[in-house]
C-alpha atoms as a PDB file:
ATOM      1  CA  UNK A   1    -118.775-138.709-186.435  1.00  0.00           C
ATOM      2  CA  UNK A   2    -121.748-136.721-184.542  1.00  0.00           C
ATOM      3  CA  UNK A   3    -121.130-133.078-183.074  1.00  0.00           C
ATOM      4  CA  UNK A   4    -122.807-132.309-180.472  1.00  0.00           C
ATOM      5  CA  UNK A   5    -122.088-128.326-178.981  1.00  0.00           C
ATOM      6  CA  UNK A   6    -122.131-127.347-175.653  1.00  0.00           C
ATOM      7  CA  UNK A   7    -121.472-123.693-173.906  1.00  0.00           C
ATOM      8  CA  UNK A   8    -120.829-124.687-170.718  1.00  0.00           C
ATOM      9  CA  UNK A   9    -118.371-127.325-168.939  1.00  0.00           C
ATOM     10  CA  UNK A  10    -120.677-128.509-166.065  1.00  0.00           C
ATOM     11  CA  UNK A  11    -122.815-130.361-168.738  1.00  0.00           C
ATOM     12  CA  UNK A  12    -119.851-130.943-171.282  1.00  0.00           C
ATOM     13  CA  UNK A  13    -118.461-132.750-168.616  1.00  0.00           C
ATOM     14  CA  UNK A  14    -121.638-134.824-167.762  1.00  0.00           C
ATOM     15  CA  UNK A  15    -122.037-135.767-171.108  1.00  0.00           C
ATOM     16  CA  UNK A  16    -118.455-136.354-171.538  1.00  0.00           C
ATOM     17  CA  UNK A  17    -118.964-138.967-168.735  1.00  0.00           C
ATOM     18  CA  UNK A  18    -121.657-140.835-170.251  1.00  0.00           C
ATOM     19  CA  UNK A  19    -120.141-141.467-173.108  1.00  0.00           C
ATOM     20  CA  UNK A  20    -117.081-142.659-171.482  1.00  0.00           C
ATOM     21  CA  UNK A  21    -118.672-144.742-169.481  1.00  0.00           C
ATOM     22  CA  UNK A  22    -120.937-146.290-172.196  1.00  0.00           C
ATOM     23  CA  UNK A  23    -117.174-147.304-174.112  1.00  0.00           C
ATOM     24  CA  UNK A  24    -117.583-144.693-176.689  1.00  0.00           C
ATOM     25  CA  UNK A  25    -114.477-142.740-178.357  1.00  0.00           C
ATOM     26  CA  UNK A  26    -114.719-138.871-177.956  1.00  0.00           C
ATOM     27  CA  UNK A  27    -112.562-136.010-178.836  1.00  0.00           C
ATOM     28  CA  UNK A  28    -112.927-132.087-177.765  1.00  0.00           C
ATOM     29  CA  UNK A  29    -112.962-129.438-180.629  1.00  0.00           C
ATOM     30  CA  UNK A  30    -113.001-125.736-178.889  1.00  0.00           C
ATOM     31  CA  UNK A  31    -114.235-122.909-180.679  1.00  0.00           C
ATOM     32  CA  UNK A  32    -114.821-119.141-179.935  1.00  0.00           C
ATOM     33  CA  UNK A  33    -118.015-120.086-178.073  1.00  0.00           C
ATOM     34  CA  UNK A  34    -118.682-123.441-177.409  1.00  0.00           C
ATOM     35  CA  UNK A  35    -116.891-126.642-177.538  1.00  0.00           C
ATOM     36  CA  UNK A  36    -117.863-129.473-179.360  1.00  0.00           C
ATOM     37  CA  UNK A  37    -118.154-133.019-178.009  1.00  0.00           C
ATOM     38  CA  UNK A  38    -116.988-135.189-181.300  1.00  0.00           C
ATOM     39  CA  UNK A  39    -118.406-138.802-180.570  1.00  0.00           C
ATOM     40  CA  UNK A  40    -117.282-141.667-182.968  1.00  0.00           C
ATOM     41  CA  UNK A  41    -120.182-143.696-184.251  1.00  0.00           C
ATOM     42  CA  UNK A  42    -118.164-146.893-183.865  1.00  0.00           C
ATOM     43  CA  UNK A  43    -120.002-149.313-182.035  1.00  0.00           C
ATOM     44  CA  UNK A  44    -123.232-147.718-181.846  1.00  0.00           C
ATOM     45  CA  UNK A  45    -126.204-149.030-182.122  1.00  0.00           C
ATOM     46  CA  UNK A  46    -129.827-147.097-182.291  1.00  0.00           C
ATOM     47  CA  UNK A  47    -130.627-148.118-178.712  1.00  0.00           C
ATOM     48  CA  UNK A  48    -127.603-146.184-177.761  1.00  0.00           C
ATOM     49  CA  UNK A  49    -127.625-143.714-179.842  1.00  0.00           C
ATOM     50  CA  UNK A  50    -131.104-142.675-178.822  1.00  0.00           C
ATOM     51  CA  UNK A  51    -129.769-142.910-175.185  1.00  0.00           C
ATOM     52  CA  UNK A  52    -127.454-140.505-175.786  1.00  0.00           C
ATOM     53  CA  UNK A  53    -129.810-137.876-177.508  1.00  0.00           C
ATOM     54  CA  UNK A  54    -131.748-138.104-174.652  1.00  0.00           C
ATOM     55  CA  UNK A  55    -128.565-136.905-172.792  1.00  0.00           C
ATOM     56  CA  UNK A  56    -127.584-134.368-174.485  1.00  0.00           C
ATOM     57  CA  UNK A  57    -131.459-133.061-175.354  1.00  0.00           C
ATOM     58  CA  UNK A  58    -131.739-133.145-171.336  1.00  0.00           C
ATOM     59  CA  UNK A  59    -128.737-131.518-171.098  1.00  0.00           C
ATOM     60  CA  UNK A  60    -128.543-128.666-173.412  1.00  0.00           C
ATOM     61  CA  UNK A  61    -132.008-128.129-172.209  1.00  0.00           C
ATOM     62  CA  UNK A  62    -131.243-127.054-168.933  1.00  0.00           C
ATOM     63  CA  UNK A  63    -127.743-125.369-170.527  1.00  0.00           C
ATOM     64  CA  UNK A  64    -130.103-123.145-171.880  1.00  0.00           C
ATOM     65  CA  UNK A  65    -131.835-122.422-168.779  1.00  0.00           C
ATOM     66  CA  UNK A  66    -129.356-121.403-167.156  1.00  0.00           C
ATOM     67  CA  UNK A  67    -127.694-119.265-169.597  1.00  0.00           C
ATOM     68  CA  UNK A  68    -131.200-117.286-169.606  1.00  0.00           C
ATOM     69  CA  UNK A  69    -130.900-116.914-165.726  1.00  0.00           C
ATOM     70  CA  UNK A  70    -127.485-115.465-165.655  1.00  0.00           C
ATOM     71  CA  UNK A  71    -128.191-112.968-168.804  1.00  0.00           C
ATOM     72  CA  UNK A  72    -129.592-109.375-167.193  1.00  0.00           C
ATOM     73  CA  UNK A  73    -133.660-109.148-167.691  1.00  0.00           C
ATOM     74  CA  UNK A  74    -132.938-106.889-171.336  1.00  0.00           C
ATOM     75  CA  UNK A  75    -131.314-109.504-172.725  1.00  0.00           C
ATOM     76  CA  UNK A  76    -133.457-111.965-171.877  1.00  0.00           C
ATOM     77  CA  UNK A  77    -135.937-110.446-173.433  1.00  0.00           C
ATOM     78  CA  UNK A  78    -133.792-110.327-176.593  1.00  0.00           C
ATOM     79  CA  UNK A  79    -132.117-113.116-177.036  1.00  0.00           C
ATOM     80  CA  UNK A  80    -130.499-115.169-174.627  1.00  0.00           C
ATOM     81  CA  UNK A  81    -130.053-118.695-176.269  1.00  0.00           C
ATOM     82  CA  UNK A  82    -128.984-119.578-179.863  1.00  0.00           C
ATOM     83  CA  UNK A  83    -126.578-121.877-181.492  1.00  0.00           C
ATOM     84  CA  UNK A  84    -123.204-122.201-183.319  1.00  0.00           C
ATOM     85  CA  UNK A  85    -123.093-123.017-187.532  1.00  0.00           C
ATOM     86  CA  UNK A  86    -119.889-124.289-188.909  1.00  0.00           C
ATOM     87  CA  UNK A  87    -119.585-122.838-192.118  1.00  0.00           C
ATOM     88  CA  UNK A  88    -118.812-124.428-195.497  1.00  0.00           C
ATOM     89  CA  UNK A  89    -115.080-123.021-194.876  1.00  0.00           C
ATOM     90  CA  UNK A  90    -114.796-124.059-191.337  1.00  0.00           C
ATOM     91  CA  UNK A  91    -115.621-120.541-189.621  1.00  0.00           C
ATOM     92  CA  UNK A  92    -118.518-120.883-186.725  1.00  0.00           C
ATOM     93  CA  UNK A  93    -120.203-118.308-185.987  1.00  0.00           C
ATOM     94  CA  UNK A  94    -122.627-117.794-183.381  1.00  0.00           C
ATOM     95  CA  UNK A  95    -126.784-117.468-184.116  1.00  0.00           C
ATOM     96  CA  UNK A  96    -128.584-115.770-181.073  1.00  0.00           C
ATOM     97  CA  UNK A  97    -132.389-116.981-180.959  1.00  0.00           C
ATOM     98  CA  UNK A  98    -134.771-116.148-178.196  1.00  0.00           C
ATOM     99  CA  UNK A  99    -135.155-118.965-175.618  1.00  0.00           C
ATOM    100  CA  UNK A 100    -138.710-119.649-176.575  1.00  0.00           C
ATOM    101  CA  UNK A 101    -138.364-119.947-180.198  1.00  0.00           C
ATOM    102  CA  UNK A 102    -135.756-122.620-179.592  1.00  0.00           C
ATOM    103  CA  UNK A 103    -137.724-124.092-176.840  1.00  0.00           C
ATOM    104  CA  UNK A 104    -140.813-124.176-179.293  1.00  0.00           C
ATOM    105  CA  UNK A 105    -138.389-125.611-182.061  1.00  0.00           C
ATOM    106  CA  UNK A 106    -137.307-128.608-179.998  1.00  0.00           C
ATOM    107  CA  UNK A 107    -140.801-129.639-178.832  1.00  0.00           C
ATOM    108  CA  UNK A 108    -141.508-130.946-182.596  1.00  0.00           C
ATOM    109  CA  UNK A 109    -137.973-131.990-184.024  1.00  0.00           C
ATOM    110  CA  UNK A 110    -134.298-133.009-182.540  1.00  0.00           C
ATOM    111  CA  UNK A 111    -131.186-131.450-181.907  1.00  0.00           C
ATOM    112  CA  UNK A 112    -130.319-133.159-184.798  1.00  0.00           C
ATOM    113  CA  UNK A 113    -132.553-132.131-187.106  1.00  0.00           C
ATOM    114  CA  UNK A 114    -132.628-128.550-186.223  1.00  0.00           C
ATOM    115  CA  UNK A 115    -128.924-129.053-186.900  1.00  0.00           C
ATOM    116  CA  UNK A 116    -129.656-130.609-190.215  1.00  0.00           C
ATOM    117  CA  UNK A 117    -131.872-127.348-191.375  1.00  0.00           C
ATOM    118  CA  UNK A 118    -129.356-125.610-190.407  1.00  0.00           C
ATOM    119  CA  UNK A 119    -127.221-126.861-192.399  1.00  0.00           C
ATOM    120  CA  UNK A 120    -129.257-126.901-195.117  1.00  0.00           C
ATOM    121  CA  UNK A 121    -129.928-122.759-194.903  1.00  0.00           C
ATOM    122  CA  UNK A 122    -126.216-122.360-194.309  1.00  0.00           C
ATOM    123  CA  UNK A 123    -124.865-124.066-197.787  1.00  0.00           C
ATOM    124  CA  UNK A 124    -127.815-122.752-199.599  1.00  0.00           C
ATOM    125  CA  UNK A 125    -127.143-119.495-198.596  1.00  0.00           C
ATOM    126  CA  UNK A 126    -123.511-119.708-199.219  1.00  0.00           C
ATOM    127  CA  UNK A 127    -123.760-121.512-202.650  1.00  0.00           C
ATOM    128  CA  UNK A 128    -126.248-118.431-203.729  1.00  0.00           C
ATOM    129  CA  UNK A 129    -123.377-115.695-202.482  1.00  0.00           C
ATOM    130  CA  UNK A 130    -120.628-117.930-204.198  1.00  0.00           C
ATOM    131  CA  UNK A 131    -122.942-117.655-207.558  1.00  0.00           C
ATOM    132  CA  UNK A 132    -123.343-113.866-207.345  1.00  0.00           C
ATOM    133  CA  UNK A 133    -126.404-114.334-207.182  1.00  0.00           C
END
């Protein structure tokens, strides 16, 4: 299955369409936040599946954008983008990073790979607290 997390339902929506009309399974999971789009890998082959990266990249790329726009000029010099991490027991919590970190961050790897450091940080960090260490 691949997750991909979306803040807003104008672009959930488009991507939800996409998919749909490419013949591809897809379930909703809501959380606090954000809502994740749950795509089933069945029947997907890399041309597709880079087709719909490109989606989503464009996509939460200009979710982004417009999240920044709406936030007050403080806040946008704060924060004012960021993204959800599913912990190991199932709690997401929310990760605020400025715009142009994340911006700078997806000019050299995916979605999916920031997703996969992410990850990586996230059970690393929790195996290390579950130690006592």
């Amino acid at each position: 299955m691949l997750e991909y997390v979306f803040f807003q339902e104008t672009p959930r929506k488009r991507f939800q369409d996409f998919l749909t009309a490419q013949g591809l399974a897809w379930t909703l999971e809501p959380g606090d936040l954000e809502t994740l789009v749950v795509v089933d890998e069945a029947g997907l082959d890399d041309e597709l599946a880079e087709r719909i990266e490109a989606i989503y990249d464009e996509l939460f790329s200009a979710e982004q954008s417009v999240q920044v726009r709406n936030l007050p000029q403080s806040a946008r010099d704060d924060d004012g983008s960021g993204f959800v991490i599913q912990l190991p027991d199932g709690v997401r919590v929310y990760v605020a990073l400025p715009q142009e970190l994340i911006q700078r961050l997806l000019t050299v790897i995916t979605v999916e790979e920031l997703g996969t450091l992410v990850d990586a940080i996230t059970h690393a960090v929790t195996r290390r607290e579950g130690t006592g260490a």
